[in-house]
C-alpha atoms as a PDB file:
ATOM      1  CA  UNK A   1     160.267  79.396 115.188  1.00  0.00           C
ATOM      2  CA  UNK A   2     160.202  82.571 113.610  1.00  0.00           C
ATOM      3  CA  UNK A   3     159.480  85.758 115.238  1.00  0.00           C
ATOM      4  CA  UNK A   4     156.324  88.643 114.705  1.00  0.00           C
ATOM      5  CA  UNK A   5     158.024  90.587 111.944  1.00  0.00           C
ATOM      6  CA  UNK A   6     159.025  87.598 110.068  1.00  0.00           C
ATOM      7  CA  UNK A   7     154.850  86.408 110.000  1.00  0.00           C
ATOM      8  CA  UNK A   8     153.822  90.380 109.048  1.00  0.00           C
ATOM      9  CA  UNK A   9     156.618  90.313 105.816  1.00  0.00           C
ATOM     10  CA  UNK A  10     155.026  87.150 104.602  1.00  0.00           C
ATOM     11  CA  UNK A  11     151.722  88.648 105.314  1.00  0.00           C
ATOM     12  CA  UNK A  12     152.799  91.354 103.173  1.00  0.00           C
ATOM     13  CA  UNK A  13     154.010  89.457 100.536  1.00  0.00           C
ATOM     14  CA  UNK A  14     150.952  87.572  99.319  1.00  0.00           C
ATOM     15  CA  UNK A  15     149.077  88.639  96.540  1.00  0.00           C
ATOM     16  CA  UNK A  16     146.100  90.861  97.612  1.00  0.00           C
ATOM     17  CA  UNK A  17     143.026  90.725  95.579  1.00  0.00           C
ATOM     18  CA  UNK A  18     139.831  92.969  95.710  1.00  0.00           C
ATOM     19  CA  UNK A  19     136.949  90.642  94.820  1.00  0.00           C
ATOM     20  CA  UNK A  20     133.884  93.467  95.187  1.00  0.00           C
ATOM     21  CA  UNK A  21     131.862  93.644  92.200  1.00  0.00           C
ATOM     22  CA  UNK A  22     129.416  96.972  92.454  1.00  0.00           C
ATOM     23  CA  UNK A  23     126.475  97.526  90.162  1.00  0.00           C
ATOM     24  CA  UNK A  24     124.346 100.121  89.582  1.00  0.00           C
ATOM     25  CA  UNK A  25     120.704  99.504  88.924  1.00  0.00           C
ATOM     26  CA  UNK A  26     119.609 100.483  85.683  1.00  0.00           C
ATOM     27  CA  UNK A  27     117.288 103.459  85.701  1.00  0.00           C
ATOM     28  CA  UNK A  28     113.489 102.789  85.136  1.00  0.00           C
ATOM     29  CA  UNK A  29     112.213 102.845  81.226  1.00  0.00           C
ATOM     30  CA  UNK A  30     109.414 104.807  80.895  1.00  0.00           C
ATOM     31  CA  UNK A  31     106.015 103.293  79.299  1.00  0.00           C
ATOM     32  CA  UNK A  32     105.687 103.706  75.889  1.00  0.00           C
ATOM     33  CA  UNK A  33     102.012 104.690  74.772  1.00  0.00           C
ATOM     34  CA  UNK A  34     100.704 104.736  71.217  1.00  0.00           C
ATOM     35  CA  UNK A  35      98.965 107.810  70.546  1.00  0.00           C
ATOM     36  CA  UNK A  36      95.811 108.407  71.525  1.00  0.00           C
ATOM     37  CA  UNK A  37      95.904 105.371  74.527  1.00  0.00           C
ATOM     38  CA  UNK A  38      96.522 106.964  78.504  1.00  0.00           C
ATOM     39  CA  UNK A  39      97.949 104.585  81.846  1.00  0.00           C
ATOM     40  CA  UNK A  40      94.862 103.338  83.415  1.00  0.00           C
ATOM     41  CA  UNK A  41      94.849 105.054  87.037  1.00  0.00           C
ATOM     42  CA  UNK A  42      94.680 102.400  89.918  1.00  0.00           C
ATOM     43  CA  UNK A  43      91.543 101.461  91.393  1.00  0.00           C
ATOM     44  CA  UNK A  44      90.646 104.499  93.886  1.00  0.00           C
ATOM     45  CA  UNK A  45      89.637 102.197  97.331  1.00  0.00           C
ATOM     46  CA  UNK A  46      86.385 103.570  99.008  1.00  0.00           C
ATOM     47  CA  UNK A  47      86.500 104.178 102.767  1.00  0.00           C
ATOM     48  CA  UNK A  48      83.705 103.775 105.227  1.00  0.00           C
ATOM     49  CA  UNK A  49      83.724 104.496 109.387  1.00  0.00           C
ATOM     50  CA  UNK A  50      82.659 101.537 111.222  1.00  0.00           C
ATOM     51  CA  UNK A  51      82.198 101.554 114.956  1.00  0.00           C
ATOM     52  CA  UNK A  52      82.815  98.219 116.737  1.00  0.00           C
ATOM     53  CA  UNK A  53      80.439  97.611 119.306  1.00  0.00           C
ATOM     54  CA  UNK A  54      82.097  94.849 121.642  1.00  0.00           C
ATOM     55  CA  UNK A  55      84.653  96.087 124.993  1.00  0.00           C
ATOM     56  CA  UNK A  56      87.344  93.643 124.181  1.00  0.00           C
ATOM     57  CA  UNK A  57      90.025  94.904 121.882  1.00  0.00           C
ATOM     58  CA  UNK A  58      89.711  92.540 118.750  1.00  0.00           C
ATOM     59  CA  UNK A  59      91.992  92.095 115.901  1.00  0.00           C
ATOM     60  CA  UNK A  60      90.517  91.063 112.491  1.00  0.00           C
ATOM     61  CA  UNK A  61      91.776  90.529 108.872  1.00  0.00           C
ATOM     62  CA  UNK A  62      89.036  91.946 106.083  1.00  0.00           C
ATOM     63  CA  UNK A  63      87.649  89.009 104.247  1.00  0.00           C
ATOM     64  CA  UNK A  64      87.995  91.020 100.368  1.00  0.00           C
ATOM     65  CA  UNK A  65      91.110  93.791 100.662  1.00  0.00           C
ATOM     66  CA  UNK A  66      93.347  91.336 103.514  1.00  0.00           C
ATOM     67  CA  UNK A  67      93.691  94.402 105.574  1.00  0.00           C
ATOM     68  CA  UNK A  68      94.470  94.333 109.315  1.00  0.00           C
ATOM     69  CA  UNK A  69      92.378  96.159 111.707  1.00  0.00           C
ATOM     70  CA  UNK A  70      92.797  96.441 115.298  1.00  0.00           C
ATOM     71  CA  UNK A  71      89.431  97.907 117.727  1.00  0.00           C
ATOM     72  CA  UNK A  72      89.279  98.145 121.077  1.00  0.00           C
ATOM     73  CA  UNK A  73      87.846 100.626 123.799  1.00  0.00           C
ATOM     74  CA  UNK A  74      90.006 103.482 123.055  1.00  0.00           C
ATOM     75  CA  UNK A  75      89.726 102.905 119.183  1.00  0.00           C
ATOM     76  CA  UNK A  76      85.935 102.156 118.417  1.00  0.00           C
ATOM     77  CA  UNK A  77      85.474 103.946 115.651  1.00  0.00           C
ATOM     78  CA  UNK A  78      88.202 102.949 112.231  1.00  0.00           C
ATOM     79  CA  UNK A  79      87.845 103.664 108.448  1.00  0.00           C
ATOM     80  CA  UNK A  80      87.306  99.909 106.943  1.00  0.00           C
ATOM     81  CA  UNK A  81      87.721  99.552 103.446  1.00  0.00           C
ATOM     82  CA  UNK A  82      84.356  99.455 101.766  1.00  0.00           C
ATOM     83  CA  UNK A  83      84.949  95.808 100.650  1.00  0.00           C
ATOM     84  CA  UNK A  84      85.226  94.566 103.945  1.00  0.00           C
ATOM     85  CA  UNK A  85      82.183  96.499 105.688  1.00  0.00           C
ATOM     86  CA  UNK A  86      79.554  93.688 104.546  1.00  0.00           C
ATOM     87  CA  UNK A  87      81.362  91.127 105.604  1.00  0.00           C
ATOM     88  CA  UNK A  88      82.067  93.046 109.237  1.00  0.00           C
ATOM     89  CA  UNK A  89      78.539  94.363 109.759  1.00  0.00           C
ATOM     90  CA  UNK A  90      77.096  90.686 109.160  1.00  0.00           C
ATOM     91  CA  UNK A  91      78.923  89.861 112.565  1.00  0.00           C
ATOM     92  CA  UNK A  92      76.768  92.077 114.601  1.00  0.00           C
ATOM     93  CA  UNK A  93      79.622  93.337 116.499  1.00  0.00           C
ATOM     94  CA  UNK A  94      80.014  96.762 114.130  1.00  0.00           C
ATOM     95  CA  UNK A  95      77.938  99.053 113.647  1.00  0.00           C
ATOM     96  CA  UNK A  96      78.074 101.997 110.863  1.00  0.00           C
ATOM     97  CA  UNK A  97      79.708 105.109 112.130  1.00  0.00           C
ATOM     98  CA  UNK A  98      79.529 108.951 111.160  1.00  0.00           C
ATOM     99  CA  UNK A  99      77.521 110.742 108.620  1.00  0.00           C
END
């Protein structure tokens, strides 16, 4: 049975290898326009203030943009995006809000 310094030597005398591999990502490449042609601009989403009418706090999912929105007591009133308002309104437990 060998002793502590004996296992450390052997240790010592294996071959080591480092096996990280780094990368970088490559930077972004811009667009290339012809001349005369400009980036069409996103979609600019409308907003409208909707004031839910119930006393429960409710939780519901907008039936066109997917979006999450939470209403309760404390939180009537939320900006809803303005595909979503029909939808909400046709509930009868919202009500428009603000000017």
């Amino acid at each position: 049975m060998g002793c502590c310094g004996q296992k450390r030597d052997s240790l010592r005398a294996q071959p080591t290898t480092n096996a990280y591999v780094t990368t970088r990502p490559s930077p972004p490449v811009p667009a290339r326009l012809e001349p005369g042609h400009r980036p069409i601009a996103a979609p600019q989403t409308a907003w409208r203030l909707l004031r839910y009418l119930g006393r429960s706090p409710v939780t519901v999912r907008g039936s066109a943009s997917g979006r999450i929105y939470s209403f309760g007591p404390r939180t009537p009133v939320q900006t809803v995006d303005e595909r979503d308002v029909a939808a909400l309104l046709a509930t009868g437990a919202f009500a428009a809000a603000g000017a």
